[in-house]
Protein backbone atom coordinates (compact mmCIF):
# COMPACT_ATOMS: atom_id res chain seq x y z
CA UNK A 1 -1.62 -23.55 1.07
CA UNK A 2 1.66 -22.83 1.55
CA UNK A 3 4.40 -26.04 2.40
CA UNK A 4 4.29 -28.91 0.18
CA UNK A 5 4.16 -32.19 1.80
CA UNK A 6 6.14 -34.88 -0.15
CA UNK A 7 6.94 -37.95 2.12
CA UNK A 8 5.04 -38.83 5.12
CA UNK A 9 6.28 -41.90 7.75
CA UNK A 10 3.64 -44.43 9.53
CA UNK A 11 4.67 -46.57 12.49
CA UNK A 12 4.16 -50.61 12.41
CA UNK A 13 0.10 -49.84 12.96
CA UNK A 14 0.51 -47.94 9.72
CA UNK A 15 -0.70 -44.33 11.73
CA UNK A 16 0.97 -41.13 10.43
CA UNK A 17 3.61 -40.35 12.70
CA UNK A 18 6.02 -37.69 10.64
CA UNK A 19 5.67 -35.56 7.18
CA UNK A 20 8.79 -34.39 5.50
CA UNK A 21 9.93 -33.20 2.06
CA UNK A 22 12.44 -30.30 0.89
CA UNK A 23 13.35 -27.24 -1.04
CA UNK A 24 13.91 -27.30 -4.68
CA UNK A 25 17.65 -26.79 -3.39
CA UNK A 26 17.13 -29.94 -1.69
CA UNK A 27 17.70 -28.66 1.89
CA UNK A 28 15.27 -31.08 3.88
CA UNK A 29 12.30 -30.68 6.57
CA UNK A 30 10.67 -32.98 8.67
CA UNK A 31 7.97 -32.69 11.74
CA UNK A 32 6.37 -34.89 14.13
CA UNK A 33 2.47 -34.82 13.21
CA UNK A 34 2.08 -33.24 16.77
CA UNK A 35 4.51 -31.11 15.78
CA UNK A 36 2.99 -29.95 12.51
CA UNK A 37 -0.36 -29.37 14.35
CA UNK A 38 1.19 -27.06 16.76
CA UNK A 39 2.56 -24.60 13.91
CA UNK A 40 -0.66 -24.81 11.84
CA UNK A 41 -2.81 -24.29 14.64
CA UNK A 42 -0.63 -21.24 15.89
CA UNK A 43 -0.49 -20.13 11.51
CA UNK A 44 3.00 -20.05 11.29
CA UNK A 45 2.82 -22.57 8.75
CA UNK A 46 -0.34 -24.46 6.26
CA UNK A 47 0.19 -26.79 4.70
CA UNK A 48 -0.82 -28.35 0.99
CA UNK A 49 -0.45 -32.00 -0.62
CA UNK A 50 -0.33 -32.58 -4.37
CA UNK A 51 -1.23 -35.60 -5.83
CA UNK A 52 -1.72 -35.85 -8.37
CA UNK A 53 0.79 -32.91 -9.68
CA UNK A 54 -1.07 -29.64 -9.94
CA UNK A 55 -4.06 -30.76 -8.08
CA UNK A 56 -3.31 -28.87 -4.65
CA UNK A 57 -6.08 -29.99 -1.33
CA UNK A 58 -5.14 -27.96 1.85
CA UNK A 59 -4.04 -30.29 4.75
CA UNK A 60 -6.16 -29.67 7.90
CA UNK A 61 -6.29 -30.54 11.82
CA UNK A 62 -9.54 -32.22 12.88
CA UNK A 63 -10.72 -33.70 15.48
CA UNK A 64 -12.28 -37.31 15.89
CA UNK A 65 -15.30 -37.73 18.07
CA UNK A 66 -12.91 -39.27 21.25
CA UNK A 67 -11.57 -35.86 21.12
CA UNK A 68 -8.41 -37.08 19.09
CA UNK A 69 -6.40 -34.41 16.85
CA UNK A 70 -5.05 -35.44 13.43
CA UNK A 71 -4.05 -34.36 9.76
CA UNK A 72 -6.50 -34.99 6.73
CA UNK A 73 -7.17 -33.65 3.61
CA UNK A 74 -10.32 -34.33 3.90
CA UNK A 75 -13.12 -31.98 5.10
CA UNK A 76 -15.05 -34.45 7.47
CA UNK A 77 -12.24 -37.23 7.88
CA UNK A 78 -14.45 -39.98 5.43
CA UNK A 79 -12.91 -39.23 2.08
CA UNK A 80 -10.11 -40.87 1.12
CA UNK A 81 -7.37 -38.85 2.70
CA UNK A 82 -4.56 -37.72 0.18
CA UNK A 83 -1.88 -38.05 2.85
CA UNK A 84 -2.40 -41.78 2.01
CA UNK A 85 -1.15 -41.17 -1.52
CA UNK A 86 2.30 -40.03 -0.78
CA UNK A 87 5.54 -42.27 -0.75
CA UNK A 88 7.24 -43.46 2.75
CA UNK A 89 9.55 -41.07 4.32
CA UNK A 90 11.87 -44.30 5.75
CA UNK A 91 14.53 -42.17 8.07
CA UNK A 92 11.87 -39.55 9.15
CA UNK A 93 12.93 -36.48 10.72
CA UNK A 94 11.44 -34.44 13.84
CA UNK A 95 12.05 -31.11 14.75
CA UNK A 96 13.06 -29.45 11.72
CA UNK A 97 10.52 -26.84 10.24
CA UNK A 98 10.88 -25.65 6.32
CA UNK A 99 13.28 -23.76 5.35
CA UNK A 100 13.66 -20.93 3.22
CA UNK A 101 11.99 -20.05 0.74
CA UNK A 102 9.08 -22.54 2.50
CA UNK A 103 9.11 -20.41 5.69
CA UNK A 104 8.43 -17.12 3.87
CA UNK A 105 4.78 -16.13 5.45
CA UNK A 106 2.25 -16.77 3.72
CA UNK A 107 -1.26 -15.58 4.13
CA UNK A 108 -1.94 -17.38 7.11
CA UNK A 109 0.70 -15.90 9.39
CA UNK A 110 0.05 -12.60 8.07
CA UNK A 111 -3.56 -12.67 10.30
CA UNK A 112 -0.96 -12.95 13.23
CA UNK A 113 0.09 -9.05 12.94
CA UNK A 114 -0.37 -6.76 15.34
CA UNK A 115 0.15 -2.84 16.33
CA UNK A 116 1.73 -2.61 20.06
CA UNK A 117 1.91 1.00 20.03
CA UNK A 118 1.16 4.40 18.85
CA UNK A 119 2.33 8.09 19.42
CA UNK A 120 2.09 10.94 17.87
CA UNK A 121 4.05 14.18 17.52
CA UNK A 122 3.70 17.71 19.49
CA UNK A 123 5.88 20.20 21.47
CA UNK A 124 9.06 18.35 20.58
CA UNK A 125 7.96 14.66 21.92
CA UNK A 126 5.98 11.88 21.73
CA UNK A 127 2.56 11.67 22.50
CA UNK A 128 1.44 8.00 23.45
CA UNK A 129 -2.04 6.75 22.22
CA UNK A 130 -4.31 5.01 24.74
CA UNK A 131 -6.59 2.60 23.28
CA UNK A 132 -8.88 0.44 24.17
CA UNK A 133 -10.17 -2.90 22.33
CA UNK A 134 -7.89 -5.31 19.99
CA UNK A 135 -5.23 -3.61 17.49
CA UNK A 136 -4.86 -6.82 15.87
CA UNK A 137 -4.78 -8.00 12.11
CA UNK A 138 -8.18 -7.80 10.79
CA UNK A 139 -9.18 -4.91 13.08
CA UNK A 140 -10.61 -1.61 13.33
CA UNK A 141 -10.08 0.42 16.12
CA UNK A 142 -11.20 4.32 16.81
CA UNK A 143 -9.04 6.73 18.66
CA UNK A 144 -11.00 10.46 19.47
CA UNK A 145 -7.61 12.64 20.22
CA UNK A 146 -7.85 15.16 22.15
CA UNK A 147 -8.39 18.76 20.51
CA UNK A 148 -4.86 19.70 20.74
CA UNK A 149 -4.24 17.38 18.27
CA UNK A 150 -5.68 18.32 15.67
CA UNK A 151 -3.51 21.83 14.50
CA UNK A 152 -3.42 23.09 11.37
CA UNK A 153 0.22 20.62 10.15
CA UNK A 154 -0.53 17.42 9.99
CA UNK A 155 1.02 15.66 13.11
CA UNK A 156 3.62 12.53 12.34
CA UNK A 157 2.62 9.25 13.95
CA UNK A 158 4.80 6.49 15.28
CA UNK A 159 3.90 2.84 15.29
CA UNK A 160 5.71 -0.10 16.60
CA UNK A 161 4.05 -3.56 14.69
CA UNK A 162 4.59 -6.83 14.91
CA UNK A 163 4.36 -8.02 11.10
CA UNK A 164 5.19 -10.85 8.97
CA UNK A 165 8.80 -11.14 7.89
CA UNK A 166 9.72 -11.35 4.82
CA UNK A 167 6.34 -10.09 3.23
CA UNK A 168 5.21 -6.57 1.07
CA UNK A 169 4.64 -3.62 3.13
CA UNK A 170 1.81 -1.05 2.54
CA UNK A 171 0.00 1.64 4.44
CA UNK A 172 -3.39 3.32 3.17
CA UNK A 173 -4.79 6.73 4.14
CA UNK A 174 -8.62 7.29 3.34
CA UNK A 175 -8.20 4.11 1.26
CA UNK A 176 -5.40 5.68 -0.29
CA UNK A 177 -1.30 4.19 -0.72
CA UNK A 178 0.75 6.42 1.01
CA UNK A 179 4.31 6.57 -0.83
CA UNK A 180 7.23 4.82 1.15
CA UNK A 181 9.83 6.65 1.22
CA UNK A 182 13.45 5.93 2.80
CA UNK A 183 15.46 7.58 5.66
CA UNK A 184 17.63 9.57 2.47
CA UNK A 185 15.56 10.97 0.90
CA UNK A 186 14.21 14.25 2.57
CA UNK A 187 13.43 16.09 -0.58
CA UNK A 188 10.68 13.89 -1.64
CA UNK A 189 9.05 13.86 1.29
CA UNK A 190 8.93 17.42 1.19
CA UNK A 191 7.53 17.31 -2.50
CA UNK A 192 4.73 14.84 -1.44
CA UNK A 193 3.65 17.17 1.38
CA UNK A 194 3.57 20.49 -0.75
CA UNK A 195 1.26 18.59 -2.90
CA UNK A 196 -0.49 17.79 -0.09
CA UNK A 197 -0.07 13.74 0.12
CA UNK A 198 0.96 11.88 2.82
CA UNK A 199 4.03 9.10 3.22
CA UNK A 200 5.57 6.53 5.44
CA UNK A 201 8.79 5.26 6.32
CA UNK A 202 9.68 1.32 7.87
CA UNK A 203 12.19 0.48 9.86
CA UNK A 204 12.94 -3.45 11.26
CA UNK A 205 13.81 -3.72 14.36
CA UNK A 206 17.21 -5.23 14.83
CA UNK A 207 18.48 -4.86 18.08
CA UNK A 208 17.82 -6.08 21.61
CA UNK A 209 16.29 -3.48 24.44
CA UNK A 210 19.82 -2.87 25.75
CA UNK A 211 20.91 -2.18 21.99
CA UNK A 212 23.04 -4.78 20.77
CA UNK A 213 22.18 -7.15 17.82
CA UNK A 214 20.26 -9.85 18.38
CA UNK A 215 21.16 -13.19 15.95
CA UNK A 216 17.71 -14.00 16.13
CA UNK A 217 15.67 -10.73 13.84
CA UNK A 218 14.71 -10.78 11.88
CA UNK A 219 12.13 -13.92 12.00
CA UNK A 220 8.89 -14.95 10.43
CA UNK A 221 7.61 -12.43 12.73
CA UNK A 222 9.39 -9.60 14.18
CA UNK A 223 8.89 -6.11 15.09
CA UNK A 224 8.75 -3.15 12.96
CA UNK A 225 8.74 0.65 13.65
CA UNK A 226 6.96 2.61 11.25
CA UNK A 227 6.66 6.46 10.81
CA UNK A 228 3.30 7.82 8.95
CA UNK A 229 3.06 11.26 7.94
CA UNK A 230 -0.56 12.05 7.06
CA UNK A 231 -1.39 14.58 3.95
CA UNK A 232 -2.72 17.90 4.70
CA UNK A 233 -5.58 16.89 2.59
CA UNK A 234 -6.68 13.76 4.43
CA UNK A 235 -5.53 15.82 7.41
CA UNK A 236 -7.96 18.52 7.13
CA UNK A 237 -11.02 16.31 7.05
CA UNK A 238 -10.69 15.48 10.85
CA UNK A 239 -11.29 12.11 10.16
CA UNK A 240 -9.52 8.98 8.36
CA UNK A 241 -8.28 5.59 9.22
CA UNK A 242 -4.35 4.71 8.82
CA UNK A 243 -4.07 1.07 7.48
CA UNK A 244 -0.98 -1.18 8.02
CA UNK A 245 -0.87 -4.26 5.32
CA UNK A 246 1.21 -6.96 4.86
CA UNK A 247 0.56 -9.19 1.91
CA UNK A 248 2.73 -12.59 1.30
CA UNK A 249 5.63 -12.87 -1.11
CA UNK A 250 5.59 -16.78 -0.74
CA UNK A 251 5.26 -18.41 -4.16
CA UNK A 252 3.42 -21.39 -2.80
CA UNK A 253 0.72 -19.49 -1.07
CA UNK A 254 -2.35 -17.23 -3.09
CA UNK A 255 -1.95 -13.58 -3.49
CA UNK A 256 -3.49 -12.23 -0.02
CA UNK A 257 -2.68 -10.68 3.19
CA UNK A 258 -4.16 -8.91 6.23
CA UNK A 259 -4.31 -5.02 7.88
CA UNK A 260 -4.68 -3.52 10.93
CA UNK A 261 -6.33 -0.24 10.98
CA UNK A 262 -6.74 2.41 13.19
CA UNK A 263 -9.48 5.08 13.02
CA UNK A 264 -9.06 8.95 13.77
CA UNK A 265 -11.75 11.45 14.33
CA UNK A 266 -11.84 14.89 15.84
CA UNK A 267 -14.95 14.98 18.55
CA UNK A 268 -17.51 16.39 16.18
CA UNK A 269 -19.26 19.96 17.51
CA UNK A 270 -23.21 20.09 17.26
CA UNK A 271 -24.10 20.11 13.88
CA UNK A 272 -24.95 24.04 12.49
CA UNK A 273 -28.37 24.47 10.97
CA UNK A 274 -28.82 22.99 7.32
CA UNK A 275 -27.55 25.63 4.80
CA UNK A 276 -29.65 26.88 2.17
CA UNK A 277 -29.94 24.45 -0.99
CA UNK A 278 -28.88 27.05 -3.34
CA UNK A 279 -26.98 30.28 -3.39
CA UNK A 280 -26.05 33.13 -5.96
CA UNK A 281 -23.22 32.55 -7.78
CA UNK A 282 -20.42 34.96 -7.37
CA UNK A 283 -17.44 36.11 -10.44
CA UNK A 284 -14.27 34.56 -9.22
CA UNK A 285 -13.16 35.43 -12.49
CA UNK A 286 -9.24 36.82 -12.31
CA UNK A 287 -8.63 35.36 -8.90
CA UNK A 288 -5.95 32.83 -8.15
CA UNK A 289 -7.35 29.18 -8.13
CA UNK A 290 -6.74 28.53 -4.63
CA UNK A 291 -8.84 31.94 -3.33
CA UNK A 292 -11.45 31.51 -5.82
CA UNK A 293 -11.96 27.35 -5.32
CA UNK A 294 -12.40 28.26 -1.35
CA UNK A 295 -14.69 31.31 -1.88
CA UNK A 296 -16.94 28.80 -4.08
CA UNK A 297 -16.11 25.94 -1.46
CA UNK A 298 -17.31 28.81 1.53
CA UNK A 299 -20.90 29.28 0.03
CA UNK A 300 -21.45 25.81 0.22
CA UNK A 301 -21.26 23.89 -3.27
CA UNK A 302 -19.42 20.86 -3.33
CA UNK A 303 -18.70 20.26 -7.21
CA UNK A 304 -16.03 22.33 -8.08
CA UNK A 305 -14.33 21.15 -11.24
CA UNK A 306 -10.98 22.53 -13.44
CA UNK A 307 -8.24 21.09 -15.35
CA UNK A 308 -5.08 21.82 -13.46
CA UNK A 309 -1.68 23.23 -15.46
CA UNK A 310 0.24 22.99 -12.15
CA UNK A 311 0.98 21.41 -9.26
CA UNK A 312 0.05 24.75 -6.77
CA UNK A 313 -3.10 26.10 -7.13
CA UNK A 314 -1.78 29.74 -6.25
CA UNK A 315 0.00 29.57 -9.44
CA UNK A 316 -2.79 29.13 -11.82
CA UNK A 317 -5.83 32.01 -12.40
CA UNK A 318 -9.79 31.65 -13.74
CA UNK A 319 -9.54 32.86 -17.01
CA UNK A 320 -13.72 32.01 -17.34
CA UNK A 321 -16.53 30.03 -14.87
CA UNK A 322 -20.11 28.36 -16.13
CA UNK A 323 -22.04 28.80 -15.14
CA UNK A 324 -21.34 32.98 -14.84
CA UNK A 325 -21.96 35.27 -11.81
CA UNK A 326 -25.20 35.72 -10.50
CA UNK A 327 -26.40 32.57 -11.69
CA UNK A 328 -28.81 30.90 -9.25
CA UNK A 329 -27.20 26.93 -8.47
CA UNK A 330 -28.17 24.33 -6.60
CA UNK A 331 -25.24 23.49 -3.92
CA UNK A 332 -24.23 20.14 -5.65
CA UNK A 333 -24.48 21.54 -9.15
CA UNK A 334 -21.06 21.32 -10.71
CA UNK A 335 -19.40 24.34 -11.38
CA UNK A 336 -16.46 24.47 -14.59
CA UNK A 337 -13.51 26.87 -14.00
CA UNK A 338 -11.09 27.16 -17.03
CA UNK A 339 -7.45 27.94 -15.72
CA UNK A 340 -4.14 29.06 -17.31
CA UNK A 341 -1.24 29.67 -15.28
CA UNK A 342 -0.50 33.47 -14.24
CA UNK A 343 3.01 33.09 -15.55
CA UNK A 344 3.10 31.13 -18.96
CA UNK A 345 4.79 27.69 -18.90
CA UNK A 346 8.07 27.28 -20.49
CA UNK A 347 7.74 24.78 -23.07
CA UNK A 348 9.29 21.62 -23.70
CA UNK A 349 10.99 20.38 -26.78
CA UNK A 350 13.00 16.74 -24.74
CA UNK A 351 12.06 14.87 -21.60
CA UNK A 352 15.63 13.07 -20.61
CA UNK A 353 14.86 10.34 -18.27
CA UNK A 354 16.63 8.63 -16.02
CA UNK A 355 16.23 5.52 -14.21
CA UNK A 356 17.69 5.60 -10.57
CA UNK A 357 14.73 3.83 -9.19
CA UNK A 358 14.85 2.17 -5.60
CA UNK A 359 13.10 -0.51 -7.47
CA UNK A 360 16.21 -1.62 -9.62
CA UNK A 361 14.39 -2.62 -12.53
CA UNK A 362 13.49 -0.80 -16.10
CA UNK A 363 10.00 1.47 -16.36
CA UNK A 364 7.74 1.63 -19.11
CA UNK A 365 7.54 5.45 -20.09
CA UNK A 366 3.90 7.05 -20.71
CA UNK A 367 2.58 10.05 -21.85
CA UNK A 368 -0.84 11.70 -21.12
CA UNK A 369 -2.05 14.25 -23.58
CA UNK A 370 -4.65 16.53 -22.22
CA UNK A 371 -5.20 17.47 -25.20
CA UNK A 372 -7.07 14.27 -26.60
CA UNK A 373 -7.27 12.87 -22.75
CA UNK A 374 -5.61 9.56 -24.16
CA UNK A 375 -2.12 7.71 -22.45
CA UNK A 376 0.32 6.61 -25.17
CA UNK A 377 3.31 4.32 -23.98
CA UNK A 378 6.56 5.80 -25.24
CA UNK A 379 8.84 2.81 -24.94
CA UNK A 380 10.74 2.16 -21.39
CA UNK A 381 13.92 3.33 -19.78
CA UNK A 382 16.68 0.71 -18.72
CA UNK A 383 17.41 0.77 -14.68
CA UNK A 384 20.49 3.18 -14.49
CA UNK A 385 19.65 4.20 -17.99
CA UNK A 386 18.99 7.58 -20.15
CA UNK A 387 16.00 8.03 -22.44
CA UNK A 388 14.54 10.34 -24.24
CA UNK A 389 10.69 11.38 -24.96
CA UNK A 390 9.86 14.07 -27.04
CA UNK A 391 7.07 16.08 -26.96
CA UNK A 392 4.76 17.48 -30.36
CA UNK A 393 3.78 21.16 -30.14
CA UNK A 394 0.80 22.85 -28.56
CA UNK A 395 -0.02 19.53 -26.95
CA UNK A 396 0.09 19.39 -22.69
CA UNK A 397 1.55 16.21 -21.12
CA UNK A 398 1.71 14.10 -17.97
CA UNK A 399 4.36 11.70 -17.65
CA UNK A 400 3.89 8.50 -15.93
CA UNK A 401 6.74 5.82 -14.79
CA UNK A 402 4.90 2.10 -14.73
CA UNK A 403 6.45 -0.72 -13.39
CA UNK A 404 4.29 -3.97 -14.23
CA UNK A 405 5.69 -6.04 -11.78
CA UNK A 406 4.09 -3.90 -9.10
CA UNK A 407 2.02 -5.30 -6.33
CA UNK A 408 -1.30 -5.66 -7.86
CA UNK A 409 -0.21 -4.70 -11.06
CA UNK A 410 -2.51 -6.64 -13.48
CA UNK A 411 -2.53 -4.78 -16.72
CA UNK A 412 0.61 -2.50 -17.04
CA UNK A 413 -1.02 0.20 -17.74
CA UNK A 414 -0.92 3.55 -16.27
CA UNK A 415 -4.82 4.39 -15.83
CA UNK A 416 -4.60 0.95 -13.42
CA UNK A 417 -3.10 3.08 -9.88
CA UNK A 418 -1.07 -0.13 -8.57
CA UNK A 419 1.14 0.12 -11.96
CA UNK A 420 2.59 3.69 -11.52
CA UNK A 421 5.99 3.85 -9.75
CA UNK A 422 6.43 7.53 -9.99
CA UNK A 423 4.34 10.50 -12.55
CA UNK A 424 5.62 14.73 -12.84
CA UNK A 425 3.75 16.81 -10.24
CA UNK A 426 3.59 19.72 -13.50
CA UNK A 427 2.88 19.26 -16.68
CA UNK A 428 4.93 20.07 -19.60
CA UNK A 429 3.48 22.22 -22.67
CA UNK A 430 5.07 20.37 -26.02
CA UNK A 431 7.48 22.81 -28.23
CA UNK A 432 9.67 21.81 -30.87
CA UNK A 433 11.89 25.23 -30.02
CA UNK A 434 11.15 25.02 -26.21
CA UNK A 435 13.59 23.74 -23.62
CA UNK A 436 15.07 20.35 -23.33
CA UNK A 437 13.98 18.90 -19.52
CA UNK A 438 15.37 16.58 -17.40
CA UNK A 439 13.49 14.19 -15.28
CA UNK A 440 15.38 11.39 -12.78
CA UNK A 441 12.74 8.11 -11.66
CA UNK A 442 13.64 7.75 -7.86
């Protein structure tokens, strides 16, 4: 339920010929009934009547038993139809749909997206995707790439979309958000792929196939190209599905929107023989984390657990493992590695945040102490503003960024994913005589 009809217009015979109404800014709308079916059957536009005020029933097209279409609010045409309770519309207009902020999609026309193409990177071009089957809102479709696809960098794919326009743009990995990030900003792209994540890039299409700008783009639909670089975690499992959303921003409709989503998996050899259910535990005792979490990973367990003190493993060493070498384990049985970092971490005495956030808008500052595993909200930083967050000694802390107005943002809180604009990739070791840090929100 999206446009609010207001006024409606019957002819001499009293049928419904028109329905009307406006803006709040007063700019007016008005459509034939014919009309009006046309865009709701195609889901540009639904429609809503509200009488009395804040009762809303969804306006529908049936059809009469001689075939006849027509608008009711009623289910099975009997009811008493609440198009009837509206006042007369006595100049009605045709032709004119609603305007803005009424013709921002809502979750209707966001079923109406679509992926036209994909590519993907390798020996300096593009790589076109055939597929067969729908790539249409609501869809899933599998792609098997060939081999040479799959090396050991994660490749970058290129879609063009068509999507919903204006609306709120998101793209999932493994069921994961990706992080947009703009055209400028190389370095934290680079950041998010050291750490192994993934991100994604959107670009609106503007221009006409010879290049010039066309007047008419953006519209309630228009095409997209988006760029999706895939982490070298999700990379590395051969097989994950890229999701394209687009959710409404139209105040009128209910929070919703649709995806299309495209499957990849590497063809899969012939399965080895089972491995044993249990194996000797080796010391990886003095090793780096990364060799010592893939020598564990080689023999087969699957439950490695550790606390990390930094964002590379290679930095960090097993000071102690339970349980100890030569222990006999079952392959799913966790296994507890303590850590410390080979060289110690400077510690902290100030954060100094800043707040140049693409977002514009002020972020609620939070700390997470590892040493009591609790978050504790340390006031918020103005946009463009400086803050600062100290630290209490001994303690190890996570910083977090939230932003409540978030897409599905319900409780402010940083433990609730949607709510966190931006976190530190290290943590900082508290010390009233350590080093004062800064730290800029982007």
């Amino acid at each position: 339920m999206c446009v609010p009809i207001q006024r409606v217009h019957r002819d001499t015979a009293g049928v419904l010929t028109h329905i009307g109404g406006s803006t709040q800014g007063g700019v007016p709308w008005g459509l034939t009934i014919s009309e009006a079916m046309a865009l709701y059957e195609a889901r540009l536009f639904s429609f809503f009547v509200e009488v009395p005020a804040g009762q809303r029933v969804s306006v529908l097209v049936k059809t009469s038993p001689a075939g006849k279409k027509y608008l009711t609010t009623s289910p099975d045409g009997v009811a008493p139809n609440n198009l009837d309770s509206l006042p007369d519309m006595p100049n009605p207009i045709a032709g004119v749909e609603p305007p803005f902020p009424l013709s921002i999609p809502g979750t209707l026309t966001t079923g109406l997206m679509s992926i036209t193409s994909i590519s993907y990177s390798g020996n300096q071009q593009l790589n076109p995707i055939a597929m067969a089957g729908p790539r249409t809102a609501g869809t899933v479709t599998q792609f098997n790439p060939p081999t040479s696809m799959w090396s050991q960098q994660p490749r970058w794919f290129y879609l063009d979309a068509i999507v919903p326009f204006p609306a709120a743009y998101m793209v999932f990995l493994k069921g994961y958000n990706l992080e947009r990030v703009p055209n400028d900003a190389p370095a934290r792209r680079r950041a998010l792929e050291q750490a192994g994540k993934g991100w994604w890039t959107l670009e609106i299409v503007l221009t006409k196939a010879d290049g010039t700008i066309d007047p008419s783009k953006p519209t309630r639909l228009t095409e997209i190209k988006a760029v999706i670089r895939p982490g070298s975690n999700a990379w590395a499992s051969r097989d994950f599905t890229l999701a394209l959303f687009a959710f409404s921003i139209n105040p009128y409709c209910g929070s919703g929107g649709s995806s299309v989503s495209i499957r990849f998996k590497k063809p899969q050899a012939p399965p080895p023989p089972p491995p044993p259910s249990t194996v000797t535990l080796p010391s990886v005792v003095g090793q780096t984390l990364d060799k010592a979490v893939n020598t564990l990973y080689g023999l087969g367990l699957t439950d490695i657990r550790w606390i990390s003190k930094s964002i590379y493993m290679k930095d960090e060493k097993v000071d102690s493992q339970d349980p100890v070498a030569g222990t006999v384990v079952e392959l799913g049985q966790p296994i507890f590695l303590r850590v410390s970092l080979v060289t110690a971490q400077a510690g902290v005495k100030t954060i100094v945040v800043s707040n140049q956030s693409n977002r514009a808008k002020p972020m609620d500052l939070w700390l997470f102490d590892y040493n009591n595993g609790t978050w504790n909200k340390k006031g918020n930083v103005a946009y463009q503003g400086v803050t600062n967050v100290g630290l209490t000694d001994g303690h190890t802390y996570v910083l977090a960024a939230v932003d409540p107005t978030m897409l599905n943002c319900r409780t402010g809180r940083p433990d609730e994913a949607p709510c966190v604009y931006q976190s530190t990739w290290g943590s900082f070791l508290g010390d009233s005589s350590g080093i004062i840090a800064p730290w800029q929100i982007v």
